[in-house]
C-alpha atoms as a PDB file:
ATOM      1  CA  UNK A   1      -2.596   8.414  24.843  1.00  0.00           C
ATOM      2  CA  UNK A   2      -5.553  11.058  23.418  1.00  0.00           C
ATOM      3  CA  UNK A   3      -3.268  13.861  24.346  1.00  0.00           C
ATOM      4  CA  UNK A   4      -0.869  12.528  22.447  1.00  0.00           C
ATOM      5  CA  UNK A   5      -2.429  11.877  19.841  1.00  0.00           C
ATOM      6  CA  UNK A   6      -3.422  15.064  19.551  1.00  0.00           C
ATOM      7  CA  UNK A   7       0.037  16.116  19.767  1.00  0.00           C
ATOM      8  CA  UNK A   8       1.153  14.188  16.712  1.00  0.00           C
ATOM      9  CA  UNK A   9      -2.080  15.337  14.919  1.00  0.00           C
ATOM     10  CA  UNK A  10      -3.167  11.015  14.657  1.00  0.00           C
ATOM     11  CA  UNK A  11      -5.781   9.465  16.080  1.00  0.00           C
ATOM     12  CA  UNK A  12      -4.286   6.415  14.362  1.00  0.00           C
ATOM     13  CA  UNK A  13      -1.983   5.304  17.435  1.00  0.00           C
ATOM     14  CA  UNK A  14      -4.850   5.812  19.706  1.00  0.00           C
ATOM     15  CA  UNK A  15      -7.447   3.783  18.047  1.00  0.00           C
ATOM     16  CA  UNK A  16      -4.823   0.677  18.087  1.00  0.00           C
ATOM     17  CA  UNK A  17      -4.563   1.211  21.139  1.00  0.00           C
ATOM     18  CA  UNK A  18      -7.825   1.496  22.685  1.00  0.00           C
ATOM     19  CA  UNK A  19      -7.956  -1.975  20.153  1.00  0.00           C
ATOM     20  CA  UNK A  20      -6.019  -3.774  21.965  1.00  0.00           C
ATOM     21  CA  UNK A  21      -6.521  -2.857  25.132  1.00  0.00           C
ATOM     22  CA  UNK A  22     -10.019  -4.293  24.659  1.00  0.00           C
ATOM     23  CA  UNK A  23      -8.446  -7.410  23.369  1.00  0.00           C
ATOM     24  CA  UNK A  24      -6.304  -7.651  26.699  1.00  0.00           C
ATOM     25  CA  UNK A  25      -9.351  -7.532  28.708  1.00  0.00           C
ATOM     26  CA  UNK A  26     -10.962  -9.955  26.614  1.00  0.00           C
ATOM     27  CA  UNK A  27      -8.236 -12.171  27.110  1.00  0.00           C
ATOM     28  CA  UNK A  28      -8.206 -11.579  31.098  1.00  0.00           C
ATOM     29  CA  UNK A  29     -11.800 -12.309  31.305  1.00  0.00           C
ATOM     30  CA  UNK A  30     -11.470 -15.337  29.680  1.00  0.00           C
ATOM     31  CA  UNK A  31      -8.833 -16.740  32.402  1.00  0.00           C
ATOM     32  CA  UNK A  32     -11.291 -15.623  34.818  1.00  0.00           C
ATOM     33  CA  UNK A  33      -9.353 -12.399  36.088  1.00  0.00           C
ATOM     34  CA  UNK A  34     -10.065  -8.497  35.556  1.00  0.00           C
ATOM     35  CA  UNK A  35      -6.803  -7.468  35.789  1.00  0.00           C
ATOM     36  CA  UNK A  36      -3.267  -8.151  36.323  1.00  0.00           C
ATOM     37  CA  UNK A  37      -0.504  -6.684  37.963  1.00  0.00           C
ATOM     38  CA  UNK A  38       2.869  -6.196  35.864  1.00  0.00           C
ATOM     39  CA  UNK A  39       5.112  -8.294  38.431  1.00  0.00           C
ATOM     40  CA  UNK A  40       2.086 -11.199  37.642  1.00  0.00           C
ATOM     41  CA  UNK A  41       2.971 -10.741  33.480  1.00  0.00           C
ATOM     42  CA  UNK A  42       5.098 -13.757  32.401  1.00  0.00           C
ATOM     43  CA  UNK A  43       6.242 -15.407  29.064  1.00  0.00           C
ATOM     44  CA  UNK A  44       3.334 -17.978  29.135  1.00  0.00           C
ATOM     45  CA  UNK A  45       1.222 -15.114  29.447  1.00  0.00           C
ATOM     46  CA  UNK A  46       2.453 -13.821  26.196  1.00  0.00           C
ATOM     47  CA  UNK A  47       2.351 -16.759  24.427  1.00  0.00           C
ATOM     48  CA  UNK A  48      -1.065 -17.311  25.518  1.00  0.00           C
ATOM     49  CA  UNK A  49      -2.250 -13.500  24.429  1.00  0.00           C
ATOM     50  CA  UNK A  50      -0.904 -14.915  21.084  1.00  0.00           C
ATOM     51  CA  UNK A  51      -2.867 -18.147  21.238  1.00  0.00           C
ATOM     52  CA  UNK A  52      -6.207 -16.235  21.753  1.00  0.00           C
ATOM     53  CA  UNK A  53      -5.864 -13.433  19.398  1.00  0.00           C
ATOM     54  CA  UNK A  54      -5.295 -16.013  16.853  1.00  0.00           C
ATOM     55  CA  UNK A  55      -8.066 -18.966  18.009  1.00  0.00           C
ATOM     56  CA  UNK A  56     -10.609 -17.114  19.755  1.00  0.00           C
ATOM     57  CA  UNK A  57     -10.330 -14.109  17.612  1.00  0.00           C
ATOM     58  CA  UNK A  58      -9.226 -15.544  14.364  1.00  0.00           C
ATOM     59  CA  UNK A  59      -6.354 -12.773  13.984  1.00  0.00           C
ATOM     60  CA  UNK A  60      -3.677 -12.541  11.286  1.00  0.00           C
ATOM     61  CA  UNK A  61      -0.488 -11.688  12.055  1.00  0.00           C
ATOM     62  CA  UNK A  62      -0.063  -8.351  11.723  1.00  0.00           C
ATOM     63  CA  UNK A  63      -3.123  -7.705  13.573  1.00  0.00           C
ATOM     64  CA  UNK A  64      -1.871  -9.728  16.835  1.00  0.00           C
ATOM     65  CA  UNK A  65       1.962  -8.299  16.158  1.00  0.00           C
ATOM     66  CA  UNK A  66       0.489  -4.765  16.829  1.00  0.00           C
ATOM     67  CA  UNK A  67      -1.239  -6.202  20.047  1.00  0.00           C
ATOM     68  CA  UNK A  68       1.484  -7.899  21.185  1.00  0.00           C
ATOM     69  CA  UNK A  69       3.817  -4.427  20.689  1.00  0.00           C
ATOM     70  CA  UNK A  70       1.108  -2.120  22.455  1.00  0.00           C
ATOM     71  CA  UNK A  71       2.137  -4.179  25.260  1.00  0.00           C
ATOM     72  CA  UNK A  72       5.566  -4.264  24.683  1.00  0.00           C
ATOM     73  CA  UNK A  73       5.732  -0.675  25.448  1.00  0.00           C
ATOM     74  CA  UNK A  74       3.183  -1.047  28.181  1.00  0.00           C
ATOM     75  CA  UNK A  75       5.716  -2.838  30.128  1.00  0.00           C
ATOM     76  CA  UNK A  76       8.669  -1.045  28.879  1.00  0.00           C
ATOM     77  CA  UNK A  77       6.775   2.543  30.578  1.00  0.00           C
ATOM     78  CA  UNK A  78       7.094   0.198  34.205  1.00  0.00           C
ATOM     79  CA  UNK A  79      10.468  -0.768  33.559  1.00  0.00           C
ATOM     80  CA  UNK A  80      11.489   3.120  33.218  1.00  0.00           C
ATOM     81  CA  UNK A  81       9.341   3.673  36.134  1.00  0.00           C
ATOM     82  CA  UNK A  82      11.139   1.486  37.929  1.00  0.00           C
ATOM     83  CA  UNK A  83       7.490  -0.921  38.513  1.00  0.00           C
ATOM     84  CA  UNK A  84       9.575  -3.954  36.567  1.00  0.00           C
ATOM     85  CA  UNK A  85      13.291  -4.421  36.294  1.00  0.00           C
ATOM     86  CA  UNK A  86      13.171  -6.774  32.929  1.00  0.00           C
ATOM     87  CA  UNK A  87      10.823  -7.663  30.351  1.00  0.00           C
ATOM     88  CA  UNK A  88       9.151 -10.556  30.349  1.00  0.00           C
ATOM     89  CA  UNK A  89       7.784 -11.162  26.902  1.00  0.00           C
ATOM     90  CA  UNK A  90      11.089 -10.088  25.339  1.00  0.00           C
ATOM     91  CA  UNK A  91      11.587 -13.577  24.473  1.00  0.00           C
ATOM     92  CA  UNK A  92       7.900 -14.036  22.858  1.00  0.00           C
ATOM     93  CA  UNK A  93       8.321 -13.925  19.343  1.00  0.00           C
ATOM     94  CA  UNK A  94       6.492 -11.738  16.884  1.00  0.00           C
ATOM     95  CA  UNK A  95       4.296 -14.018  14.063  1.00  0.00           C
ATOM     96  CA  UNK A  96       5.615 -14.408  11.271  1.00  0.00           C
ATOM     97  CA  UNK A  97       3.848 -12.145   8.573  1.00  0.00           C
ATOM     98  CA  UNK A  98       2.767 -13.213   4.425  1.00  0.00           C
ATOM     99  CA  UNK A  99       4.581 -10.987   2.007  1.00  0.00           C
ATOM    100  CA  UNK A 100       2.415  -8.378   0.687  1.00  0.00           C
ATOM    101  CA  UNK A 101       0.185  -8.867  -1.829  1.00  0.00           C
ATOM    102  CA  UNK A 102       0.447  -5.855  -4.188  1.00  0.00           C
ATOM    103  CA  UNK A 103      -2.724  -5.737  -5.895  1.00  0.00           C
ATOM    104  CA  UNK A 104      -2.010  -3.939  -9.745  1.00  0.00           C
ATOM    105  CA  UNK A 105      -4.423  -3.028 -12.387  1.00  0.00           C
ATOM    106  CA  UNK A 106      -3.268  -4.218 -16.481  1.00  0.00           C
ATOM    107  CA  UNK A 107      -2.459  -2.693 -18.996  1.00  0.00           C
ATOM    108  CA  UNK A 108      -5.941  -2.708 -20.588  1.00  0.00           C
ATOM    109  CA  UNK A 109      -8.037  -1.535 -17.409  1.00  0.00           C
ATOM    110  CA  UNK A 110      -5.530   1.593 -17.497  1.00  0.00           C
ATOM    111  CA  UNK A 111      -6.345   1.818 -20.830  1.00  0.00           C
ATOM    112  CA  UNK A 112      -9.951   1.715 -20.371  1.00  0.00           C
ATOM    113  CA  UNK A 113      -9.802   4.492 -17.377  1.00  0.00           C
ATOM    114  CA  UNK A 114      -7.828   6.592 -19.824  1.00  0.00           C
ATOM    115  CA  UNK A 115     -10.948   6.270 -22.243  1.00  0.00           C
ATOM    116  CA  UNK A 116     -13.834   6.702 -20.254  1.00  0.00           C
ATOM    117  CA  UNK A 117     -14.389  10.300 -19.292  1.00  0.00           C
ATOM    118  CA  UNK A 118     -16.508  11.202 -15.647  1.00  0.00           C
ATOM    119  CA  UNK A 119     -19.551  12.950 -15.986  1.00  0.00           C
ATOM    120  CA  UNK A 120     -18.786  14.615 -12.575  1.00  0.00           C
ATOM    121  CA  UNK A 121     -16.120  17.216 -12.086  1.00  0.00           C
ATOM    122  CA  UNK A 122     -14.817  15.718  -8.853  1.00  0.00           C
ATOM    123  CA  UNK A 123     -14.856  12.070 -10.589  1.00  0.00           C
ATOM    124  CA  UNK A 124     -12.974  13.537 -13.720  1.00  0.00           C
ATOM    125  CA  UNK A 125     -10.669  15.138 -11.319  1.00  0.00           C
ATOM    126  CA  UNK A 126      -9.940  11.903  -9.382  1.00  0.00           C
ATOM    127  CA  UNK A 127      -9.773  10.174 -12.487  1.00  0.00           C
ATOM    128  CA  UNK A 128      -7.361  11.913 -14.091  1.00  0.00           C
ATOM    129  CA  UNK A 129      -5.141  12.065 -10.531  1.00  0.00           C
ATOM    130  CA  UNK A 130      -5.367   8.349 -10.584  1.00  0.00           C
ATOM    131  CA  UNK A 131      -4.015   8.398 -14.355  1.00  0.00           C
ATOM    132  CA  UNK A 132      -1.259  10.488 -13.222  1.00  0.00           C
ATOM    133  CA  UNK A 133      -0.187   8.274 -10.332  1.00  0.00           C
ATOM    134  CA  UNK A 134       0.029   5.124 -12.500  1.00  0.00           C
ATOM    135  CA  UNK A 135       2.214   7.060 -14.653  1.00  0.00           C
ATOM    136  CA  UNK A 136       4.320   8.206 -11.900  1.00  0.00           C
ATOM    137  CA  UNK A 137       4.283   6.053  -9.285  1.00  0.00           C
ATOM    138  CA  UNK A 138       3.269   8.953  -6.845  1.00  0.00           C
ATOM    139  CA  UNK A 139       0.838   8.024  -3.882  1.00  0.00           C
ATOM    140  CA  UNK A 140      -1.768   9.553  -2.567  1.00  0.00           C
ATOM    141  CA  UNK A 141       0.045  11.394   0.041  1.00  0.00           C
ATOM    142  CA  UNK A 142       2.744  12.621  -2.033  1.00  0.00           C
ATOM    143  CA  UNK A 143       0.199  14.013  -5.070  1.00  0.00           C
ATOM    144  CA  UNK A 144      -1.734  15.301  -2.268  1.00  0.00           C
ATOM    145  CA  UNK A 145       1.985  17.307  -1.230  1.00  0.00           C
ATOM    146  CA  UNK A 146       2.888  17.841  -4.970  1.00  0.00           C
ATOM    147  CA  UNK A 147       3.768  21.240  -5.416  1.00  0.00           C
ATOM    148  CA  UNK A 148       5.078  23.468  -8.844  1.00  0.00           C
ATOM    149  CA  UNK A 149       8.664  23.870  -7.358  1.00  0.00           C
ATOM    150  CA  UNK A 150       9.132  19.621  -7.212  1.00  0.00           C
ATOM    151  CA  UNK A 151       8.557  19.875 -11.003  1.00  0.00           C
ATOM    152  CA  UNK A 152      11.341  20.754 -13.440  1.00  0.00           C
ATOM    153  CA  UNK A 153      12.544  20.602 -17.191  1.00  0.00           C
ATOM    154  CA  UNK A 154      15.670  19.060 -18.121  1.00  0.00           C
ATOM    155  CA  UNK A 155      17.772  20.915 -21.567  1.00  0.00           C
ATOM    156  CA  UNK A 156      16.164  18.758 -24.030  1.00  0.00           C
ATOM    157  CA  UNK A 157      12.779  20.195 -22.846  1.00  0.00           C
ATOM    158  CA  UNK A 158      11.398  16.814 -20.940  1.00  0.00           C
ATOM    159  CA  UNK A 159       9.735  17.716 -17.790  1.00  0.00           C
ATOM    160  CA  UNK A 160      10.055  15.455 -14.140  1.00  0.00           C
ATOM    161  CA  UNK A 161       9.018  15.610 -10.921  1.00  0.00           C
ATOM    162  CA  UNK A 162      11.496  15.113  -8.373  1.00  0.00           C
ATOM    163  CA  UNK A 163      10.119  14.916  -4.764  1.00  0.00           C
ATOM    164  CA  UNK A 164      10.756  13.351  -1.362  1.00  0.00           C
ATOM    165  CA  UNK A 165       8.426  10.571  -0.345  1.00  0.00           C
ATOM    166  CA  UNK A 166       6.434  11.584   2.800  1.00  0.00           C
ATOM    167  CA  UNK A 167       6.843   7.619   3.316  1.00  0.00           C
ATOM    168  CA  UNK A 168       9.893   6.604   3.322  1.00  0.00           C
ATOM    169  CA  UNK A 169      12.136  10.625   2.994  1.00  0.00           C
ATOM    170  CA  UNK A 170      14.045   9.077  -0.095  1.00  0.00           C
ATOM    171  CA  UNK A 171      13.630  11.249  -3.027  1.00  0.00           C
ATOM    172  CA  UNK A 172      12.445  10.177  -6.354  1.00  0.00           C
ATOM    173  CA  UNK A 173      13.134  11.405  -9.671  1.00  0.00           C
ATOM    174  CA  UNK A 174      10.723  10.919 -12.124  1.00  0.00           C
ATOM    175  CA  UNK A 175      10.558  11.949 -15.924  1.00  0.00           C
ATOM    176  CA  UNK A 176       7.247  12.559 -17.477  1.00  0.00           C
ATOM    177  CA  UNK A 177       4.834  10.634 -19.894  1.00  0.00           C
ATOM    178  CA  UNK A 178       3.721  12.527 -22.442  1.00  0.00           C
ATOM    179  CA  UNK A 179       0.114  11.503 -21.053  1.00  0.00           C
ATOM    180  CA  UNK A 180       1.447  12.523 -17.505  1.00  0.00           C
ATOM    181  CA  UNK A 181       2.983  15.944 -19.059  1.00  0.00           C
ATOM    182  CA  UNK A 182      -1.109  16.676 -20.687  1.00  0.00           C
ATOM    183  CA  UNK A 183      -2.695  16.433 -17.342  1.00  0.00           C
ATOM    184  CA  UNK A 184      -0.173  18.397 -15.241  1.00  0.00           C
ATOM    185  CA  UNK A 185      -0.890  20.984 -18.062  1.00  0.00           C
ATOM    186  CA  UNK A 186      -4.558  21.418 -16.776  1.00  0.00           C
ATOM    187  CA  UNK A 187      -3.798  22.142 -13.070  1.00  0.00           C
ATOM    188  CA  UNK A 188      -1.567  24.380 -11.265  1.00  0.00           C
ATOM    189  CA  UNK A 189       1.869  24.551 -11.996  1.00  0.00           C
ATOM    190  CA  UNK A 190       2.730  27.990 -11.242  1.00  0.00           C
ATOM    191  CA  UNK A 191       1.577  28.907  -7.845  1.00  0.00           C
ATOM    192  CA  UNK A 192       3.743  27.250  -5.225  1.00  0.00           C
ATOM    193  CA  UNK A 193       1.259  28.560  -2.422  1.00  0.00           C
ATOM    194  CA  UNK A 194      -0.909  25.685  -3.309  1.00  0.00           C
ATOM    195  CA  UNK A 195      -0.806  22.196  -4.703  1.00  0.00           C
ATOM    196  CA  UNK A 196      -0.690  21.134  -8.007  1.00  0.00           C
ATOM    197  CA  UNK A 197      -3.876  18.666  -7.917  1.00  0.00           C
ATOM    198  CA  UNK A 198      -6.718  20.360  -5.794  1.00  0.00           C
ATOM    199  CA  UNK A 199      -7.734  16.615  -4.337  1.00  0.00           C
ATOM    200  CA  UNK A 200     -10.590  15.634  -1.903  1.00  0.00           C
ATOM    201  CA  UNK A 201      -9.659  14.219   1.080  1.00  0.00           C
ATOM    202  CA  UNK A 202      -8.106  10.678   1.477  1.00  0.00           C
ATOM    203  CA  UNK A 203     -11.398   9.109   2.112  1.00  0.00           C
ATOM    204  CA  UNK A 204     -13.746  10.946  -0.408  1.00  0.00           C
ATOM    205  CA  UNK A 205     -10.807  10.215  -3.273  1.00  0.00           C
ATOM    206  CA  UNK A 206     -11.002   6.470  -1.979  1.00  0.00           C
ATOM    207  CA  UNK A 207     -14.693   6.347  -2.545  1.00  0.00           C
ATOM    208  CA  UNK A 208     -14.302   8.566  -5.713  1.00  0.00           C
ATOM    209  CA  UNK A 209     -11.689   5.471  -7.232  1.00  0.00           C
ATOM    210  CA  UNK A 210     -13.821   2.798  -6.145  1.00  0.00           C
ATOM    211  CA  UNK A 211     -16.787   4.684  -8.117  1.00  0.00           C
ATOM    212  CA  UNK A 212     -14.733   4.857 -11.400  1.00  0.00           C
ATOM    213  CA  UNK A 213     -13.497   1.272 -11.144  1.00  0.00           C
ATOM    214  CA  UNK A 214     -17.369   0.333 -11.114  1.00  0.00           C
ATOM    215  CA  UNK A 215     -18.190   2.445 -13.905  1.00  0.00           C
ATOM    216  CA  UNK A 216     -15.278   0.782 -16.094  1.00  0.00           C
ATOM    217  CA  UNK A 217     -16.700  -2.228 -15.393  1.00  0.00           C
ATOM    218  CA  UNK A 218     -13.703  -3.681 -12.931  1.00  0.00           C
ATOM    219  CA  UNK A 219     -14.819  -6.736 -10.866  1.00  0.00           C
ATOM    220  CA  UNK A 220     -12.990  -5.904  -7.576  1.00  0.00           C
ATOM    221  CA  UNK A 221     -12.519  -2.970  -5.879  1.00  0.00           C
ATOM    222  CA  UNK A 222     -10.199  -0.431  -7.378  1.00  0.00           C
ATOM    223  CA  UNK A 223      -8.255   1.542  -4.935  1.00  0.00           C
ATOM    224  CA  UNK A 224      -6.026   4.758  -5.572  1.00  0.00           C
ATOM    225  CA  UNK A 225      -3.079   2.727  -4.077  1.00  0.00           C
ATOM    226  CA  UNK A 226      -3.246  -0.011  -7.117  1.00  0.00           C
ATOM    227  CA  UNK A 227      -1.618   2.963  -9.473  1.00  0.00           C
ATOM    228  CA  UNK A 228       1.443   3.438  -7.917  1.00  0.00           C
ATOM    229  CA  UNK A 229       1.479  -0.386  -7.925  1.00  0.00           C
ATOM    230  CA  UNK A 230       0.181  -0.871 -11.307  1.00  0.00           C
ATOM    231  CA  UNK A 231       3.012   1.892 -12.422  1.00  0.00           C
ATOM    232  CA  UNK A 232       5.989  -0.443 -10.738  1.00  0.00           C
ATOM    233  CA  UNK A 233       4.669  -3.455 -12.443  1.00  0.00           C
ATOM    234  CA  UNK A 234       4.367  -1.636 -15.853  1.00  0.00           C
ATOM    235  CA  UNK A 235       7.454  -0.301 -15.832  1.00  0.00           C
ATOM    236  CA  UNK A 236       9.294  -3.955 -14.971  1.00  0.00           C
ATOM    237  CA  UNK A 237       7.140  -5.462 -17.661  1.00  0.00           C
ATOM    238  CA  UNK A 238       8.754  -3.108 -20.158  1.00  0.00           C
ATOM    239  CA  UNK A 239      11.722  -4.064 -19.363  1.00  0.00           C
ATOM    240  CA  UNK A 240      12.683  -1.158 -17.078  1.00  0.00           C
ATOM    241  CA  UNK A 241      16.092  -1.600 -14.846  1.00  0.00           C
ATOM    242  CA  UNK A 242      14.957  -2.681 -11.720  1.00  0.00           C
ATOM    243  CA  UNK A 243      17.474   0.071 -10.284  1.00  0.00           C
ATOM    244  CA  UNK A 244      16.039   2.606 -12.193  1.00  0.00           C
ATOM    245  CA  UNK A 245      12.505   1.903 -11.020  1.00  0.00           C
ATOM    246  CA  UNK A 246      13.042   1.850  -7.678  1.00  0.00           C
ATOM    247  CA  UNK A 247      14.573   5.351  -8.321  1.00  0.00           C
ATOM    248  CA  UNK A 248      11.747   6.421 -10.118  1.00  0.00           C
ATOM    249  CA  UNK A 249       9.778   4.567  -7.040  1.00  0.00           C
ATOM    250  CA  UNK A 250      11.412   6.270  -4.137  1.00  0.00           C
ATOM    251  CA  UNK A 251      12.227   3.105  -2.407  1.00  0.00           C
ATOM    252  CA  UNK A 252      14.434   3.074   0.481  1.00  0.00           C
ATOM    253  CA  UNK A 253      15.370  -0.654  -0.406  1.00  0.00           C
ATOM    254  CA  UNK A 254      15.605  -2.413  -3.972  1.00  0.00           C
ATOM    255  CA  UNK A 255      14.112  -5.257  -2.373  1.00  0.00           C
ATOM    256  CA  UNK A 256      10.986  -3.645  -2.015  1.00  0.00           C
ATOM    257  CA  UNK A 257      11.617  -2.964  -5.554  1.00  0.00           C
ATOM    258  CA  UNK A 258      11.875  -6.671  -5.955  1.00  0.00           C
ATOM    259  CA  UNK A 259       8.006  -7.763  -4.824  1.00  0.00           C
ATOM    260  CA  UNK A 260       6.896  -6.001  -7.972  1.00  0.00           C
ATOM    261  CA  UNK A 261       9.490  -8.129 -10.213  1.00  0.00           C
ATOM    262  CA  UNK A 262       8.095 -11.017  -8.768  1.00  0.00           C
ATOM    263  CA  UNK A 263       4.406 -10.028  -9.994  1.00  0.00           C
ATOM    264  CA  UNK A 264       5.776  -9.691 -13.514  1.00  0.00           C
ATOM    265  CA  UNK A 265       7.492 -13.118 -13.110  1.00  0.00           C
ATOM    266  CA  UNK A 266       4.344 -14.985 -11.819  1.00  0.00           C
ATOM    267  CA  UNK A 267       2.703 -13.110 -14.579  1.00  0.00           C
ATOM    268  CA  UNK A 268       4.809 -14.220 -17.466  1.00  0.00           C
ATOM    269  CA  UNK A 269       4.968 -18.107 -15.979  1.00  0.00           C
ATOM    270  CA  UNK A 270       0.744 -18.044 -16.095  1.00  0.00           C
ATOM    271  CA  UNK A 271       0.651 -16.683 -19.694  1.00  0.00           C
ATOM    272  CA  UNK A 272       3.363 -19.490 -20.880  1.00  0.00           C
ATOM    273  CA  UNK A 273       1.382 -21.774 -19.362  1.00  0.00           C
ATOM    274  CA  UNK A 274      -2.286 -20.086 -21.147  1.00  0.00           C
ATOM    275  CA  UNK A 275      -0.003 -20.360 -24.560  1.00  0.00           C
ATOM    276  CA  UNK A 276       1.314 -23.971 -23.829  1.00  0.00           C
ATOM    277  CA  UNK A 277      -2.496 -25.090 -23.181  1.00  0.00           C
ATOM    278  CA  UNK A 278      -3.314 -22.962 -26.479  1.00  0.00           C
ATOM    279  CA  UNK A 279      -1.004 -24.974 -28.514  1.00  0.00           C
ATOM    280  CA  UNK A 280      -1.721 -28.278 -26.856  1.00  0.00           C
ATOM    281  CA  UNK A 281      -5.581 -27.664 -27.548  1.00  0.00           C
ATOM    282  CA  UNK A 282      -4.644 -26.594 -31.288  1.00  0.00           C
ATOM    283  CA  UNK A 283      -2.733 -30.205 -31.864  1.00  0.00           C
ATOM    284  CA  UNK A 284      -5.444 -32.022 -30.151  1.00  0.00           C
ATOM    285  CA  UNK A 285      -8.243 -30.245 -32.695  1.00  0.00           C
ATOM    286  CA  UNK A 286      -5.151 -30.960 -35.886  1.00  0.00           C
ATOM    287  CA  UNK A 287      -5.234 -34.798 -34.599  1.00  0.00           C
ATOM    288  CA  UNK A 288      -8.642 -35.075 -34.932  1.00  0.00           C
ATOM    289  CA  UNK A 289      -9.776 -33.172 -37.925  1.00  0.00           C
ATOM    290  CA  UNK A 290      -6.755 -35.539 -39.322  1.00  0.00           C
ATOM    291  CA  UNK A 291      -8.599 -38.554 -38.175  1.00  0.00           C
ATOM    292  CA  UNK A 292     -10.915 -39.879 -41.250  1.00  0.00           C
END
């Protein structure tokens, strides 16, 4: 597993997997056995890995789906090894995950980030990145892989980007902001050698975000991910074609498309019901000031 690893330049696969390997052996030791054989690996077995990850270990369930497909493939290495003939867990069932919860930032905290300058070059750089992506929708990995040649200018003069997600390979076409257009104007847009946006590494621009969300004042944690939410949700709210924002998105399904249209709906219901309560507590003050 650390060889490959290695080969596919992540340590990501590894990690889970040293993860729940630990979690198996938890889960041995607490029937009382250090190991098992695969011929002694049944569907109870399975169901009962499930049981623990999710009692004794108070797992969600994407946390104990990733277990339970580590040793999936376990078992599927003996079957082409000839050590098992079947798999006997293909009939435990995966848990059922919650949708997503994209997390977005309004209207007004975008507003606010657009207005409050870092004293720090790195900070002003992330900030501005992060103003970027909630007016393109790009993520960190693809602004990190934004280069001059996936940026163009249609006849009437309006520039876009038009790149392939590293995600999902589905391209995206995306016409500029004006505000978007301003910052590309301060970086690189010549030299296809490097990228446009000279940014830190995924975990120093993480820290640098969560910095500038403190500084504005935000009471949760602002990650860099939230733009490229925030910039779906927007766009919906403004009453942009759901087709063309999953364009603009680079989504390989519309439905995915569809979680962010459900944020705007939620969002719409709660401020009817904030105005309904507005105007009930505005007759209720009438009544009384009416009352001699």
């Amino acid at each position: 597993l650390r060889i490959r690893s290695i080969e596919i330049n992540s340590t990501t696969s590894y990690r889970q997997s040293g993860i729940s390997q630990r979690n198996l052996q938890e889960f041995l030791l607490s029937r009382g056995i250090e190991d098992i054989s695969f011929s002694d690996i049944t569907e109870e077995f399975g169901e009962s890995f499930k049981i623990f990850l999710k009692t004794i270990g108070g797992r969600k369930a994407g946390y104990i789906n990733k277990c339970i497909t580590w040793l999936n493939r376990l078992i599927y290495i003996a079957i082409d090894q000839e050590v098992l003939r079947s798999n006997p867990l293909e009939e435990v069932r995966y848990e059922k995950k919650e949708p997503p919860k994209h997390r977005h930032i309004s209207k007004d905290e975008l507003q606010r980030i657009m207005e409050t300058p870092m004293y720090h070059p790195r900070l002003e750089l992330v900030r501005r990145a992060f103003i970027f992506s909630s007016l393109t929708g790009l993520a960190y990995v693809d602004m990190h892989r934004l280069y001059p040649h996936h940026i163009g200018k249609t006849a009437e003069g309006r520039l876009y980007i038009r790149k392939q997600r590293v995600k999902t390979n589905v391209e995206a076409f995306i016409p500029l902001h004006p505000i978007a257009e301003q910052i590309l104007s301060l970086y690189n847009t010549s030299d296809d050698s490097q990228p446009v946006f000279p940014l830190p590494v995924r975990d120093r621009t993480w820290y640098e975000v969560n910095q500038i969300g403190s500084i504005i004042g935000l009471k949760e944690n602002l990650s860099y991910h939230q733009s490229r939410h925030s910039f779906g949700t927007l766009l919906l709210s403004a009453g942009i074609s759901i087709e063309s924002v999953a364009k603009m998105m680079g989504h390989a399904n519309i439905n995915t498309t569809q979680v962010y249209a459900q944020i705007t709906e939620q969002k719409i219901s709660e401020d009817m019901d904030k105005l309904m309560e507005r105007r009930k507590t505005m007759k209720n003050n009438a009544t009384q000031t009416e009352q001699p």
